[in-house]
Protein backbone atom coordinates (compact mmCIF):
# COMPACT_ATOMS: atom_id res chain seq x y z
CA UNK A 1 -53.46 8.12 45.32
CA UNK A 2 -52.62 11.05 42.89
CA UNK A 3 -49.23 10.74 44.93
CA UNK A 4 -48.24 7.09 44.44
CA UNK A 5 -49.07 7.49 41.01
CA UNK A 6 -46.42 10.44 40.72
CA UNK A 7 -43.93 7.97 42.79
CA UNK A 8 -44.88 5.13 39.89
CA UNK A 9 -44.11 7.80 37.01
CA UNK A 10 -41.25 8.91 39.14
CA UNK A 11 -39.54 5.73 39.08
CA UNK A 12 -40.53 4.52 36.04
CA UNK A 13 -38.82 7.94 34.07
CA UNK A 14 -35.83 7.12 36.43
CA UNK A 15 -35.42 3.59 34.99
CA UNK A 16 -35.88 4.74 31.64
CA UNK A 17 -33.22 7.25 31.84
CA UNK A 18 -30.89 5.29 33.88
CA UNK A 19 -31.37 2.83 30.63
CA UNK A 20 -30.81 5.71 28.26
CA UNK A 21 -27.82 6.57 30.05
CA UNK A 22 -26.09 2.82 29.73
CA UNK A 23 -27.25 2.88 26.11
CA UNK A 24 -25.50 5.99 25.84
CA UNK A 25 -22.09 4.82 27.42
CA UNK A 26 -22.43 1.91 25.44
CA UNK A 27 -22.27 3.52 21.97
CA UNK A 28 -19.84 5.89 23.51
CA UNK A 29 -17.91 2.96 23.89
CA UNK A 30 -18.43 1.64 20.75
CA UNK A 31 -18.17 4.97 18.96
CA UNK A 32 -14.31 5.10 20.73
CA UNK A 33 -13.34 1.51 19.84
CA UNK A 34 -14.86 2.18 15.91
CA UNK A 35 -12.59 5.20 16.06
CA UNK A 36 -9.18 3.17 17.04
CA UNK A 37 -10.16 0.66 14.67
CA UNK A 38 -10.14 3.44 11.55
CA UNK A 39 -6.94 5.35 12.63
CA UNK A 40 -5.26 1.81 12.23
CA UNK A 41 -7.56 0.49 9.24
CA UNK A 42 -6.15 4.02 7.95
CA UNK A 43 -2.55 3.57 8.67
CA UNK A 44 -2.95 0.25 7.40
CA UNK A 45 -4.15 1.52 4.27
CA UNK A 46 -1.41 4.06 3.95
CA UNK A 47 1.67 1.66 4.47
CA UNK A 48 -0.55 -0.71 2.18
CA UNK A 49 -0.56 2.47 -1.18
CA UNK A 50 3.18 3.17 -0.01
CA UNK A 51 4.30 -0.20 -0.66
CA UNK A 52 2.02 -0.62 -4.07
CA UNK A 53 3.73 2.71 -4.99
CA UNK A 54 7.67 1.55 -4.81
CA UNK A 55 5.84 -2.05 -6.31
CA UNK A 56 4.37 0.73 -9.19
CA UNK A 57 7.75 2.46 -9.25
CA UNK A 58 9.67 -1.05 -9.66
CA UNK A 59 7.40 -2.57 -12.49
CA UNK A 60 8.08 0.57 -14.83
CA UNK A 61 11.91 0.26 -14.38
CA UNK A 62 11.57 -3.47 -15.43
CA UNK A 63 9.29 -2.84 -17.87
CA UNK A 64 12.33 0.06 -19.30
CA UNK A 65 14.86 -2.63 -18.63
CA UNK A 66 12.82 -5.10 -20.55
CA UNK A 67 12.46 -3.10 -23.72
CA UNK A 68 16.18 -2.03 -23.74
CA UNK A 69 17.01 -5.72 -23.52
CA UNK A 70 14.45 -6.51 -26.22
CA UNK A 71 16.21 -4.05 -28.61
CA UNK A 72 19.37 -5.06 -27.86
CA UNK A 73 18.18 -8.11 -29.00
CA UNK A 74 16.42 -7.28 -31.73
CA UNK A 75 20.33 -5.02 -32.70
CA UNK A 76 22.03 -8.21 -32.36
CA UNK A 77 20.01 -9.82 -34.04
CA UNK A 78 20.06 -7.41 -37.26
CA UNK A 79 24.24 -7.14 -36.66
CA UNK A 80 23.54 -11.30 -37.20
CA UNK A 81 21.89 -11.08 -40.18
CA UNK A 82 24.19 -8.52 -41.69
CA UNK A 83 27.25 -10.83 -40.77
CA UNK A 84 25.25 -13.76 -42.62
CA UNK A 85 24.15 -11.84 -45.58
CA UNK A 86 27.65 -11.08 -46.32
């Protein structure tokens, strides 16, 4: 009897590692697949701040074309007043 209940323990310490083992592949798996999924979340993200830097780069210039416009404007508009006052 003390033998069959060895053979019970036996198999039932098999099972549970053979279950432990597929619940390790599994979040091997998962761990591998998580992994992919950054490296292109991250590449992603770098194309992504690349992109909103030249958008960065190309609001300042319009922003420096803007206010050289605006005081063109604003030296026209002076010259104008000049011309009228006269």
């Amino acid at each position: 009897r003390t033998a069959e209940d060895l053979k019970v323990r036996y198999e039932d310490a098999k099972g549970k590692l053979e279950e432990q083992a597929n619940q390790i592949f599994k979040l091997s798996s998962d761990k591998d697949r998580q992994n992919e999924e950054l490296g292109c979340l991250n590449e992603a993200n770098q194309k992504l701040e690349s992109e909103m830097k030249c958008l960065h780069q190309e609001l300042e210039e319009t922003k420096l074309k803007e206010k050289k416009l605006s005081d063109e404007v604003h030296e026209r508009m002076n010259e104008i007043e000049q011309w009228e006052t006269q």
